[in-house]
Structure formats: C-alpha cells, structure tokens
PDB file of N, CA and C in Angstrom:
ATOM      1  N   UNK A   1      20.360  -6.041  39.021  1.00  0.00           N
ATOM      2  CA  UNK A   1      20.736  -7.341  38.493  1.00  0.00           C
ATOM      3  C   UNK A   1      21.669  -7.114  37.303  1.00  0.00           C
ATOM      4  N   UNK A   2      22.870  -8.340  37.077  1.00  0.00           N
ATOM      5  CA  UNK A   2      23.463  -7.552  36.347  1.00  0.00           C
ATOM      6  C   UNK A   2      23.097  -8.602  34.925  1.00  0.00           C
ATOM      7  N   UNK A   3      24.223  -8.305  34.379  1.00  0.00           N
ATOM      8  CA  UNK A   3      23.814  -9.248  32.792  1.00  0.00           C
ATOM      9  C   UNK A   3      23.546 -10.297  32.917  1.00  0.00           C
ATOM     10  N   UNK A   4      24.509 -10.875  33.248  1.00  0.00           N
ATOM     11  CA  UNK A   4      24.614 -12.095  33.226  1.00  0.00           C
ATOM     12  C   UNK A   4      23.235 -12.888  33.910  1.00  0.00           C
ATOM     13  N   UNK A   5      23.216 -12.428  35.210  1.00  0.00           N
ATOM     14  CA  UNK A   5      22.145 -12.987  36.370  1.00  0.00           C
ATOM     15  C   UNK A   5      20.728 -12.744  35.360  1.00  0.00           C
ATOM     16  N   UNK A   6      20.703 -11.531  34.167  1.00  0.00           N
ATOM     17  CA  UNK A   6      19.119 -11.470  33.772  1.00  0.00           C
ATOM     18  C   UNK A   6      18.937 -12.142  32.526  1.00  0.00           C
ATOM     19  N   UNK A   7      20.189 -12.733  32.070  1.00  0.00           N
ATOM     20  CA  UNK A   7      20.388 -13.932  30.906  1.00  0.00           C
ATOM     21  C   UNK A   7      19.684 -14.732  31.434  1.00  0.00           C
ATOM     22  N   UNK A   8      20.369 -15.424  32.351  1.00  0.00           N
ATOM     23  CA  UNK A   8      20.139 -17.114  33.115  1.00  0.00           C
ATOM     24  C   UNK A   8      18.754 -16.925  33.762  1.00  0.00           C
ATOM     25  N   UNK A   9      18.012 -15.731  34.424  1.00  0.00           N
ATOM     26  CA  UNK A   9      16.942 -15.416  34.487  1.00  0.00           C
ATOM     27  C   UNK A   9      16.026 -16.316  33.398  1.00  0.00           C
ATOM     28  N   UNK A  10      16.519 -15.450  32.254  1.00  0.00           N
ATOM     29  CA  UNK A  10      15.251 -15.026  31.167  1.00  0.00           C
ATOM     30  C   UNK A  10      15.598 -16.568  30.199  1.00  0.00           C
ATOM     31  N   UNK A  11      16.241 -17.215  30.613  1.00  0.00           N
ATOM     32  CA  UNK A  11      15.941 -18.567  30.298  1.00  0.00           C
ATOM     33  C   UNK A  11      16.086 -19.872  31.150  1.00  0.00           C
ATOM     34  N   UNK A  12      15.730 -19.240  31.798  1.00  0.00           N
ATOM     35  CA  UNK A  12      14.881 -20.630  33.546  1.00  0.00           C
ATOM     36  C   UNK A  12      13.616 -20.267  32.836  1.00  0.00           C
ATOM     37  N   UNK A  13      12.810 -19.440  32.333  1.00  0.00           N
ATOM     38  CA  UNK A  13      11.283 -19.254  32.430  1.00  0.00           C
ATOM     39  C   UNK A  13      11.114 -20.267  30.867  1.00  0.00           C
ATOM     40  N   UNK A  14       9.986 -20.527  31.671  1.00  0.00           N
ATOM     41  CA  UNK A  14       9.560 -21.294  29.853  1.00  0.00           C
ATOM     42  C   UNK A  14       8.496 -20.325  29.068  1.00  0.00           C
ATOM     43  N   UNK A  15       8.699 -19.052  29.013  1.00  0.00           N
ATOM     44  CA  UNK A  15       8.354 -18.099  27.991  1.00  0.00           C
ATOM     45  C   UNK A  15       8.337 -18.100  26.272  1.00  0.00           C
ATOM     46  N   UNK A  16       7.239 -17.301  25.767  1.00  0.00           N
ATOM     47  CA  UNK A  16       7.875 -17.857  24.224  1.00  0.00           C
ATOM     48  C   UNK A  16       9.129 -16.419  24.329  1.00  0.00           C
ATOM     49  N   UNK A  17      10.058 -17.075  23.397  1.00  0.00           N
ATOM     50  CA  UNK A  17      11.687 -15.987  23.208  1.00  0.00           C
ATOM     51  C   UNK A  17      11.465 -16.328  21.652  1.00  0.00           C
ATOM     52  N   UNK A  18      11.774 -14.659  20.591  1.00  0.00           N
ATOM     53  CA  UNK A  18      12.054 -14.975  19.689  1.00  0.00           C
ATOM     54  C   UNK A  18      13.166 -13.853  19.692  1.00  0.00           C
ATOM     55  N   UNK A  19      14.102 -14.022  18.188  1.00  0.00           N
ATOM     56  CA  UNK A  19      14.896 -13.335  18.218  1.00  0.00           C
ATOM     57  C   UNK A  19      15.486 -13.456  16.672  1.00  0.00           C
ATOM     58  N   UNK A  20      15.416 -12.116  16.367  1.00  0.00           N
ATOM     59  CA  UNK A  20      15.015 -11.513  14.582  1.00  0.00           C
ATOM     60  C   UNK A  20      16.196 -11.272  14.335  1.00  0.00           C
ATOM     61  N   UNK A  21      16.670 -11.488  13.164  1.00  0.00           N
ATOM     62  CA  UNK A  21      17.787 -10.713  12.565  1.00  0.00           C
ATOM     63  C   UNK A  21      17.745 -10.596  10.606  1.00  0.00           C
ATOM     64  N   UNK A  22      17.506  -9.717  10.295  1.00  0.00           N
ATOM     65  CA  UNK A  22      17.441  -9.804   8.921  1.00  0.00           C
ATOM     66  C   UNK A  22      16.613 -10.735   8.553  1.00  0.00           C
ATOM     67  N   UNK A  23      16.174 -11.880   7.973  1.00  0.00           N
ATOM     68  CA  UNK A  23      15.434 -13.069   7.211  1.00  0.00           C
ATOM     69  C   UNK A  23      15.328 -13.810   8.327  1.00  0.00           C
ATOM     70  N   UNK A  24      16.149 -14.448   9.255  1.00  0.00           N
ATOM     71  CA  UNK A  24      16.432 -15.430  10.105  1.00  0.00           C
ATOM     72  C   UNK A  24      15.509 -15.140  11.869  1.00  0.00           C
ATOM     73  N   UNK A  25      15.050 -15.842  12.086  1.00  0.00           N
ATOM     74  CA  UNK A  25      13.968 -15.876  12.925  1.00  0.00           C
ATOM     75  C   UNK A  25      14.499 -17.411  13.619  1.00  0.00           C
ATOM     76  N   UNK A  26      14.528 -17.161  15.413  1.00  0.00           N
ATOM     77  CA  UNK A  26      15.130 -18.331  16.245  1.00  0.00           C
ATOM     78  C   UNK A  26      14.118 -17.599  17.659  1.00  0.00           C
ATOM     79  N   UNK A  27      13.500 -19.166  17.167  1.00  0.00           N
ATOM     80  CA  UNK A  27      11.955 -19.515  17.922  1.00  0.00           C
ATOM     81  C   UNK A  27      12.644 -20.120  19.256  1.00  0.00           C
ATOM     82  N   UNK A  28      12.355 -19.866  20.801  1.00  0.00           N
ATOM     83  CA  UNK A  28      13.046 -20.844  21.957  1.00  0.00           C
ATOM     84  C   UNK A  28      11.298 -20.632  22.516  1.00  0.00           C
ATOM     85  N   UNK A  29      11.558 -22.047  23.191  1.00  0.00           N
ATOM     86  CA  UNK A  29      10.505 -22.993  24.212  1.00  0.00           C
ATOM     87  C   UNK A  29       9.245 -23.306  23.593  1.00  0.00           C
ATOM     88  N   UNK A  30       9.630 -24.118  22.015  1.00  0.00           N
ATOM     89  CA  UNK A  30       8.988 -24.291  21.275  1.00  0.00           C
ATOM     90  C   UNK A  30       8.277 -25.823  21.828  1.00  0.00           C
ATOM     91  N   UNK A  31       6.792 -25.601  22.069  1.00  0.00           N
ATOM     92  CA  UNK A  31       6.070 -27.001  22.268  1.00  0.00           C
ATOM     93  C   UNK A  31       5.510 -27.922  21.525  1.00  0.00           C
ATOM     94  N   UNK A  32       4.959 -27.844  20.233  1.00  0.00           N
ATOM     95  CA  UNK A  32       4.406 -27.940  19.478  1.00  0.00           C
ATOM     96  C   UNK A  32       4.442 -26.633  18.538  1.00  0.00           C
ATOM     97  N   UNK A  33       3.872 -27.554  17.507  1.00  0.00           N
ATOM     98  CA  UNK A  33       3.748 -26.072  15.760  1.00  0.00           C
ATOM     99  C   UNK A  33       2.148 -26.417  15.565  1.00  0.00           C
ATOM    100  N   UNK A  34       1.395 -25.580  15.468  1.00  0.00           N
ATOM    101  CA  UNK A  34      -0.022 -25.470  15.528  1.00  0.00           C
ATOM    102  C   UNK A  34      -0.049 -25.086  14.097  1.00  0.00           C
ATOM    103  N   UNK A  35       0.130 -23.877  13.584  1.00  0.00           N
ATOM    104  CA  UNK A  35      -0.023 -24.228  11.975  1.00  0.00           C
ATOM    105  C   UNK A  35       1.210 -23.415  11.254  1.00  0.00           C
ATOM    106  N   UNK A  36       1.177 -24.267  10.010  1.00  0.00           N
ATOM    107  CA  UNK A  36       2.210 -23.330   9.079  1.00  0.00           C
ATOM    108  C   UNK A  36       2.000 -23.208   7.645  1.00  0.00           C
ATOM    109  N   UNK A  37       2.519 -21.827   6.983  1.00  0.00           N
ATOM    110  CA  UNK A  37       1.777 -21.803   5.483  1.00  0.00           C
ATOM    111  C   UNK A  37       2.747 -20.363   5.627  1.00  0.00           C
ATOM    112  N   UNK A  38       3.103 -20.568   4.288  1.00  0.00           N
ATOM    113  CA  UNK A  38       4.191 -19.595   3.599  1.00  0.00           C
ATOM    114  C   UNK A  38       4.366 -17.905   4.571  1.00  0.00           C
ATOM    115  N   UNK A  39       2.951 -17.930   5.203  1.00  0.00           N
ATOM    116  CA  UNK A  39       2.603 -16.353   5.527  1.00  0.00           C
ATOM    117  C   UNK A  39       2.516 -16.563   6.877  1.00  0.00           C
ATOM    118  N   UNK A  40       2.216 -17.428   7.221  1.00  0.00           N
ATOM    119  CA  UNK A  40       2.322 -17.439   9.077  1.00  0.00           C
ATOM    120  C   UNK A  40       2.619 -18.864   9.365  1.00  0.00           C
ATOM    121  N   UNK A  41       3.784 -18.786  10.952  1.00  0.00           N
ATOM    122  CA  UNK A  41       3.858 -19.817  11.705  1.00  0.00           C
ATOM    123  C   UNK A  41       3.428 -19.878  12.994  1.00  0.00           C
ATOM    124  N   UNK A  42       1.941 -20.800  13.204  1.00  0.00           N
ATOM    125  CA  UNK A  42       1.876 -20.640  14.323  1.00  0.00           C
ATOM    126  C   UNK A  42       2.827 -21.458  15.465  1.00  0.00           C
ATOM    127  N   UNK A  43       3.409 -20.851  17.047  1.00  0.00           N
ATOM    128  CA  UNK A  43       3.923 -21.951  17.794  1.00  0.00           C
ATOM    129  C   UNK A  43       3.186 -22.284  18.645  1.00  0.00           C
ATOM    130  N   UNK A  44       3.099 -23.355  19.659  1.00  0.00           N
ATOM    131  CA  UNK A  44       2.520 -23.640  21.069  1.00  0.00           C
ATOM    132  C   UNK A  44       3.769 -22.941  21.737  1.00  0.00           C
ATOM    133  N   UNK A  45       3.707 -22.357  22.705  1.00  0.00           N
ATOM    134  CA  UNK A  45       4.742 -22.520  23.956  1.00  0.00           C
ATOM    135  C   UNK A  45       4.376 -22.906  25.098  1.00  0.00           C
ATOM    136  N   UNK A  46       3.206 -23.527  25.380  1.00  0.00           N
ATOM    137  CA  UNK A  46       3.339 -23.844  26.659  1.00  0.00           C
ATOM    138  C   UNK A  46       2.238 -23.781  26.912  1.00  0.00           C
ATOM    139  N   UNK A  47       2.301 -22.088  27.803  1.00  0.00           N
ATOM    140  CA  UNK A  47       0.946 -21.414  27.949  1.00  0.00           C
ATOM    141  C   UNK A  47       0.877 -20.177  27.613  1.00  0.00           C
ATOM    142  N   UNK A  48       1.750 -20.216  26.063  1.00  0.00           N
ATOM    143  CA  UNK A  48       1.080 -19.167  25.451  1.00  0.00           C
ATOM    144  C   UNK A  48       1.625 -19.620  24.134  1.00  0.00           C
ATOM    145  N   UNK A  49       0.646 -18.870  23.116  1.00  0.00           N
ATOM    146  CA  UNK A  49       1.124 -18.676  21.551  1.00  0.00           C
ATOM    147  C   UNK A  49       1.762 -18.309  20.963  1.00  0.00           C
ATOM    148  N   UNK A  50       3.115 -18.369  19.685  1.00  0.00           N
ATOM    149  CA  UNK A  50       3.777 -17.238  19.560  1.00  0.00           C
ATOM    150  C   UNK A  50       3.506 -17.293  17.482  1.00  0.00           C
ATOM    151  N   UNK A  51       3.030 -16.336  17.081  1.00  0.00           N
ATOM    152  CA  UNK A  51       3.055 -16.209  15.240  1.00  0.00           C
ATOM    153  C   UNK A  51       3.603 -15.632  15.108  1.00  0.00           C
ATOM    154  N   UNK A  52       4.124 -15.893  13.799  1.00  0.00           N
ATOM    155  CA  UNK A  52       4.938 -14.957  12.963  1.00  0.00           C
ATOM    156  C   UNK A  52       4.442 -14.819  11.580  1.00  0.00           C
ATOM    157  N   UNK A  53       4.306 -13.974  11.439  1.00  0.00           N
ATOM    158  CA  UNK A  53       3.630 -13.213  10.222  1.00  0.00           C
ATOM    159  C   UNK A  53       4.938 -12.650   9.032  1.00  0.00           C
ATOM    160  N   UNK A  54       4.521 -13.174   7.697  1.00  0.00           N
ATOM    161  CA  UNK A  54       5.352 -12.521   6.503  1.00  0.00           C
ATOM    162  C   UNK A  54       5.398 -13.108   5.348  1.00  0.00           C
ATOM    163  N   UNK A  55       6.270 -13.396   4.256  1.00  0.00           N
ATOM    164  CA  UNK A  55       6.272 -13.799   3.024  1.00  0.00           C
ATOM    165  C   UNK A  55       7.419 -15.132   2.821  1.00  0.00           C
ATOM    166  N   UNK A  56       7.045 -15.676   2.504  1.00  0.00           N
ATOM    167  CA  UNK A  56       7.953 -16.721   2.273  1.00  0.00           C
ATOM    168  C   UNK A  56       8.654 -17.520   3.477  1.00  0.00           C
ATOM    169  N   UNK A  57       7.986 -17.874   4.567  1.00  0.00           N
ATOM    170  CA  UNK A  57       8.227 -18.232   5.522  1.00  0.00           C
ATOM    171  C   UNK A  57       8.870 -19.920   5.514  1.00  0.00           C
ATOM    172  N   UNK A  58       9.729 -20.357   5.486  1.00  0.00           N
ATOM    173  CA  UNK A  58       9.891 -22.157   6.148  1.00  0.00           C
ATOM    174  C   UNK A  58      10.353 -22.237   7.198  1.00  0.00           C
ATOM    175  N   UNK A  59      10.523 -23.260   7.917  1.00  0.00           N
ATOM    176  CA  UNK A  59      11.169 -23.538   9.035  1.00  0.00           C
ATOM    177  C   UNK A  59      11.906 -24.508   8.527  1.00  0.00           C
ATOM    178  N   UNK A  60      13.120 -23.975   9.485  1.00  0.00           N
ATOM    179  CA  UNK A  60      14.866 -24.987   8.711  1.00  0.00           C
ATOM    180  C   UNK A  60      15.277 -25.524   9.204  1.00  0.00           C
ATOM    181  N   UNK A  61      15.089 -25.568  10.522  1.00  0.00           N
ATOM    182  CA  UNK A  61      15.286 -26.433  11.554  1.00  0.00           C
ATOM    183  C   UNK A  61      14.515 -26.371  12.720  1.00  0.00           C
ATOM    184  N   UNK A  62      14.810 -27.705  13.637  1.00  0.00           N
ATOM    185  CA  UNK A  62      13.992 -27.672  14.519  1.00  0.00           C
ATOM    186  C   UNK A  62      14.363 -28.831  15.690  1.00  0.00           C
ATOM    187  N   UNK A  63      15.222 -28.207  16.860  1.00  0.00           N
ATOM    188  CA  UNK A  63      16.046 -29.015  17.842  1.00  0.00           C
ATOM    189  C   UNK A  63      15.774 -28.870  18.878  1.00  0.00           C
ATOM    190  N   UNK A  64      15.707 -29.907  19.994  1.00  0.00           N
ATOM    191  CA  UNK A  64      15.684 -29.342  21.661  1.00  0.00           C
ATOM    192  C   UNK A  64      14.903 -27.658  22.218  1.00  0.00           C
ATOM    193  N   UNK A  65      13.725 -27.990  21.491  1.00  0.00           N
ATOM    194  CA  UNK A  65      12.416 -26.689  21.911  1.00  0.00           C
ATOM    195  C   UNK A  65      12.886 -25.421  21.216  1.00  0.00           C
ATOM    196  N   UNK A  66      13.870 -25.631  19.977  1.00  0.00           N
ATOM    197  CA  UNK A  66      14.341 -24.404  19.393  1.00  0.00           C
ATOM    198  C   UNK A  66      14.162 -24.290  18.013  1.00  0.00           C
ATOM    199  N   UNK A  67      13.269 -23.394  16.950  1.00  0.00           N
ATOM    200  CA  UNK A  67      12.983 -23.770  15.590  1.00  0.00           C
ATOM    201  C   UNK A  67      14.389 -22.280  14.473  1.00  0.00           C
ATOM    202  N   UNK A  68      14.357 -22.740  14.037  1.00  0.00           N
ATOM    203  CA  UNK A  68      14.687 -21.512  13.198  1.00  0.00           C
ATOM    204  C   UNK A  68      13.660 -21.158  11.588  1.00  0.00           C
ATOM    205  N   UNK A  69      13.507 -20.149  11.486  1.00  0.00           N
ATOM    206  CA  UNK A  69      12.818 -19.915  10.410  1.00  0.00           C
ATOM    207  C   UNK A  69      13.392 -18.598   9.609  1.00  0.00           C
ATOM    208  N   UNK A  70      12.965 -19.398   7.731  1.00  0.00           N
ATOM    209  CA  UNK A  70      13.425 -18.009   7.433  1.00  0.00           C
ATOM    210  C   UNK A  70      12.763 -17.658   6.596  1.00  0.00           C
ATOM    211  N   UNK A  71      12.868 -16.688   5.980  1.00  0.00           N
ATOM    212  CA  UNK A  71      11.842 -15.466   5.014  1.00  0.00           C
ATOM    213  C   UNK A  71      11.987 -14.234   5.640  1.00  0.00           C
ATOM    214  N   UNK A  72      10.797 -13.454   5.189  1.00  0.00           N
ATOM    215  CA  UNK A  72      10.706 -12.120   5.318  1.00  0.00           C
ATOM    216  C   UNK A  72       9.802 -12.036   5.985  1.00  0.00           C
ATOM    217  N   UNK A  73      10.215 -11.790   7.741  1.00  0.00           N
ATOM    218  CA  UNK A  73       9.141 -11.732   8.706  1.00  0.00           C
ATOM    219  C   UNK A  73       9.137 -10.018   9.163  1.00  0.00           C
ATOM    220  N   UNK A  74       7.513 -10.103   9.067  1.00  0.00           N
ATOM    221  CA  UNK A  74       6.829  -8.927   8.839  1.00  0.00           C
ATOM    222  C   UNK A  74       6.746  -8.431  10.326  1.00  0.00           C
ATOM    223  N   UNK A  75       5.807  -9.407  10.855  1.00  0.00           N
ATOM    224  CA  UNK A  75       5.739  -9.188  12.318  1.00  0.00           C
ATOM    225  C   UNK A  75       5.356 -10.172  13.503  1.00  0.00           C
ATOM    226  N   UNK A  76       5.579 -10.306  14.552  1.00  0.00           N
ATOM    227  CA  UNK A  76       5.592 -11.312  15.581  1.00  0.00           C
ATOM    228  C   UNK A  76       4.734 -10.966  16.389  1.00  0.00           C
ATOM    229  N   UNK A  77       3.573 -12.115  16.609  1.00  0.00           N
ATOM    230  CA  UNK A  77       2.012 -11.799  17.768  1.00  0.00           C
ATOM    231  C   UNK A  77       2.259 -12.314  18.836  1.00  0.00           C
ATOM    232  N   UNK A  78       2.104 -12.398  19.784  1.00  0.00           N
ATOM    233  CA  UNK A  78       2.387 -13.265  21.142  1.00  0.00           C
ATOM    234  C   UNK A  78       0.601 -12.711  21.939  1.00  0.00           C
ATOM    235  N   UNK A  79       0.113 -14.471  22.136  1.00  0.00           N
ATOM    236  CA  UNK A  79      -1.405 -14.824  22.749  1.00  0.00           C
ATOM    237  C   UNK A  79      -1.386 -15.428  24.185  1.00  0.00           C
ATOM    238  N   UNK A  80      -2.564 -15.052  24.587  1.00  0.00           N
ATOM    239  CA  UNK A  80      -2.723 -16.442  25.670  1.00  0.00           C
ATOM    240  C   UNK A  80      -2.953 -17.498  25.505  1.00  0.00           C
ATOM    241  N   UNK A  81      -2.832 -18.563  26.239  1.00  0.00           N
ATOM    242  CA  UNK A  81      -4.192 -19.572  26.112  1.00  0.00           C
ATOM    243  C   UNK A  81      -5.170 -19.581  26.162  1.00  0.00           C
ATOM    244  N   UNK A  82      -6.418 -20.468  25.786  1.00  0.00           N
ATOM    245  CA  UNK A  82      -7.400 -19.786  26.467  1.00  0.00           C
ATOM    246  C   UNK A  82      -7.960 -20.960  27.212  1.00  0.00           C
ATOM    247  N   UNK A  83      -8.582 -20.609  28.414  1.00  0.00           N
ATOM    248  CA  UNK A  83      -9.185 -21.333  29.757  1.00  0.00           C
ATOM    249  C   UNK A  83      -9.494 -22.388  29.102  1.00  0.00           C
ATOM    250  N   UNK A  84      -8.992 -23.014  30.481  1.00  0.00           N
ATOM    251  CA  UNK A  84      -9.731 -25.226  30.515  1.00  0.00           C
ATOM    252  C   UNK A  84     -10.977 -24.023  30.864  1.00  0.00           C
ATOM    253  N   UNK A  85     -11.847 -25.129  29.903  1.00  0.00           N
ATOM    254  CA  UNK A  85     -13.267 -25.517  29.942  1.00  0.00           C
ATOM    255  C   UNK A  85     -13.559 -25.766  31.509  1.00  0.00           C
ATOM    256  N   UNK A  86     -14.557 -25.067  32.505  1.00  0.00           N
ATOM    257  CA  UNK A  86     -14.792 -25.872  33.622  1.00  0.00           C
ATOM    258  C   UNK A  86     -16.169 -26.445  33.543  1.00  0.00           C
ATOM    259  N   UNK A  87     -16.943 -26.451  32.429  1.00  0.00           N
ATOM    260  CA  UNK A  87     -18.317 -27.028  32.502  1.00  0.00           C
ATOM    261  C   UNK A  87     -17.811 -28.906  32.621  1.00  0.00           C
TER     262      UNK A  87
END
C-alpha cells in the first residue's frame, strides 16, 4: 500500500490519532472531553480513551472532532472501554 492509500486509510477509521510536536498536541476523533486539569486531559473517542499526561496543559481549540492542546506533554495513554453492563 502506498502513502497515500495508508493516509486515507488511517483516517476512514474513527480511531483516537494524536500527533506531538514540541508543546503542541492535535487530538483527531475527538467525542467528548471526560476530564481536564492542568496535568491531564482526558478524551472520549468513541470506543476508546485517549490522556495526555504533563504540566501546564490547556486546550486552545476545539473544531469538527479535532482539539489542540498545549503545554508540556509528558506522555500519551490510550484505553478501552469498558463493557455495557449485561445484568
């Protein structure tokens, strides 16, 4: 597969995508924001979680399922969901 085809791939999926550069942090297939506080942001994506862990964290924007955040991000967790209840 070549570039291009694993671009357009890797955004048909509704996956969490983040993508770091120095301070600047750009959150894609953002569903909801579950929590936020200077040191972590949690996201929804869907059907899965995505945090970001560090110091001085805000979010600066936030458009069409895409957030940007900035500070000094330490490190990025990616979760499951966890199971519907079947009782």
């Amino acid at each position: 597969m070549d570039i291009k085809n694993e671009l357009i791939y890797d955004f048909s999926l509704n996956l969490p995508r983040v993508l770091v550069s120095g301070k600047t942090g750009i959150l894609d297939n953002v569903k909801r924001i579950v929590m936020v506080s200077e040191k972590t942001i949690i996201i929804d994506n869907g059907q899965r979680f995505t945090a970001l862990n560090g110091e001085g964290l805000t979010i600066n924007r936030i458009e069409d399922e895409r957030m940007l955040i900035v500070g000094e991000i330490k490190s990025i967790e990616f979760f499951g969901a966890l199971p519907a209840d079947k009782g």
